[in-house]
Protein backbone atom coordinates (compact mmCIF):
# COMPACT_ATOMS: atom_id res chain seq x y z
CA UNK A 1 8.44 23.23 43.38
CA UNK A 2 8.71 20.10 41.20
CA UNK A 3 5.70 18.68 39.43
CA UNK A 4 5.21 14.66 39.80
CA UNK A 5 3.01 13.29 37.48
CA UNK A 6 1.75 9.71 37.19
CA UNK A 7 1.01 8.68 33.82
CA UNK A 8 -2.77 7.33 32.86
CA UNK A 9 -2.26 3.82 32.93
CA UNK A 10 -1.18 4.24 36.83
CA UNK A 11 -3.66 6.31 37.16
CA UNK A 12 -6.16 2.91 36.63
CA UNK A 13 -4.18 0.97 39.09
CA UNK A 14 -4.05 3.61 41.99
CA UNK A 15 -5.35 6.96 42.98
CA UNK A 16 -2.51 9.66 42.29
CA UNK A 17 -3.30 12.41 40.60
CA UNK A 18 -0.05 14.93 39.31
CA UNK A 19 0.20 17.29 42.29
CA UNK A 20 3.35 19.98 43.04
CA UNK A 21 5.45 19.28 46.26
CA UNK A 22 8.81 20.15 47.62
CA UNK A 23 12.21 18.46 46.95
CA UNK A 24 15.57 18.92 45.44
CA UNK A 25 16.36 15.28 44.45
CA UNK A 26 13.53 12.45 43.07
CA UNK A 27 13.31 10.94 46.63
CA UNK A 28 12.61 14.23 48.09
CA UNK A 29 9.78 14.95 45.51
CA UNK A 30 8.68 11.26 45.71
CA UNK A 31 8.35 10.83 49.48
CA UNK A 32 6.36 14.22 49.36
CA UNK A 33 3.86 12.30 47.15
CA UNK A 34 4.22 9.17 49.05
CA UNK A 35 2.40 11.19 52.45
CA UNK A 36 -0.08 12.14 50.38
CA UNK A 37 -0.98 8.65 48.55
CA UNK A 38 0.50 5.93 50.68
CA UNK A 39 -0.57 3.15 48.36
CA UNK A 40 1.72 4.57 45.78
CA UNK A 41 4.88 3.75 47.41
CA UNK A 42 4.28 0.25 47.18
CA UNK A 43 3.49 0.10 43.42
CA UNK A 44 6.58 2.67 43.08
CA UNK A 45 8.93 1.50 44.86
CA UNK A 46 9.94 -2.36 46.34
CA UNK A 47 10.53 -3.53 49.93
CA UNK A 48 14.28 -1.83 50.06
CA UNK A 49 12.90 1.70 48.82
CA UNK A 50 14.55 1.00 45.44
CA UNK A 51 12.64 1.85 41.92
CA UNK A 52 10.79 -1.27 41.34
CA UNK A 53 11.89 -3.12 37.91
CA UNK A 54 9.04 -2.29 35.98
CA UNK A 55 8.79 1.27 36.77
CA UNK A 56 11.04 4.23 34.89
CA UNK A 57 11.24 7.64 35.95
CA UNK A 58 11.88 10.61 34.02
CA UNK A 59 12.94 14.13 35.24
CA UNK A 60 12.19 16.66 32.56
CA UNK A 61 12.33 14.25 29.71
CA UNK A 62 15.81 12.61 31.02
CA UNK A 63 15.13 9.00 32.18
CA UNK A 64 16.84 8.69 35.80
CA UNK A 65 20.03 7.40 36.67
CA UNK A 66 19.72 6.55 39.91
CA UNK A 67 17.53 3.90 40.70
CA UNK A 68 18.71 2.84 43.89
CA UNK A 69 19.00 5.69 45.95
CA UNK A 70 16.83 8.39 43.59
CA UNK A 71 19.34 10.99 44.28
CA UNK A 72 18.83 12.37 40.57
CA UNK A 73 18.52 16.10 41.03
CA UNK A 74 15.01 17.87 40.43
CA UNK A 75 14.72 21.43 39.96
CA UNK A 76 12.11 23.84 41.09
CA UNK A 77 10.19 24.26 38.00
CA UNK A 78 11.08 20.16 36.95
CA UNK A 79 8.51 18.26 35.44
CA UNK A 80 8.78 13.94 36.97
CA UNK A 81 7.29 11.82 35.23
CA UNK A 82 6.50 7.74 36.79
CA UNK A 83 5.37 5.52 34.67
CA UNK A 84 5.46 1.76 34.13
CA UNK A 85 8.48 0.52 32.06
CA UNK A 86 8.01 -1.39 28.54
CA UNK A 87 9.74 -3.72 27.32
CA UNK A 88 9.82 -6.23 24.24
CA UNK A 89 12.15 -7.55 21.83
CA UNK A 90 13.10 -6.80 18.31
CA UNK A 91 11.28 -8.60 15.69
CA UNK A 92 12.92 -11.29 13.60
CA UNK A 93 12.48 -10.21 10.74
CA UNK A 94 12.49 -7.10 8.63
CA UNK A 95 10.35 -4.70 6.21
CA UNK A 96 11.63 -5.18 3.08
């Protein structure tokens, strides 16, 4: 079974410790998480059960594709990782 891990700065925001559950596809694994810590959905995922904007998911060190529907595949021994997405721009200038 899959192992779904939230990363540490989650981990501040809501209770949801990395914990092995059942599913073939990130959904699958996801709503298995989601019945045990309802509060995560909400940070997760937004009002149409889509992957919020600022949130990335990666399955075994492959950022998702599918961030609509989660149907990205997850094997039985696959490591998910949530965490909160970064972003930023490039600097103006450069080291010379």
């Amino acid at each position: 079974m899959p192992r779904i891990h939230f990363t540490q700065n989650l981990q501040r925001h809501l209770h949801c410790p990395s914990c092995t559950v059942a599913g073939q596809t990130v959904r699958e694994a996801l709503d298995a998480v989601f019945a045990l810590h309802p509060r995560a959905r909400l940070y997760v995922l937004d009002e149409q059960g889509e992957l919020r904007k600022h949130m990335v998911i990666f399955v075994d060190a492959v950022q998702i594709r599918d961030r609509v529907g989660l149907t990205d595949p997850v094997a039985s021994s696959g490591e998910v990782y949530v965490m909160q997405a970064l972003s930023g721009g490039a600097s103006d200038h450069q080291d010379e």
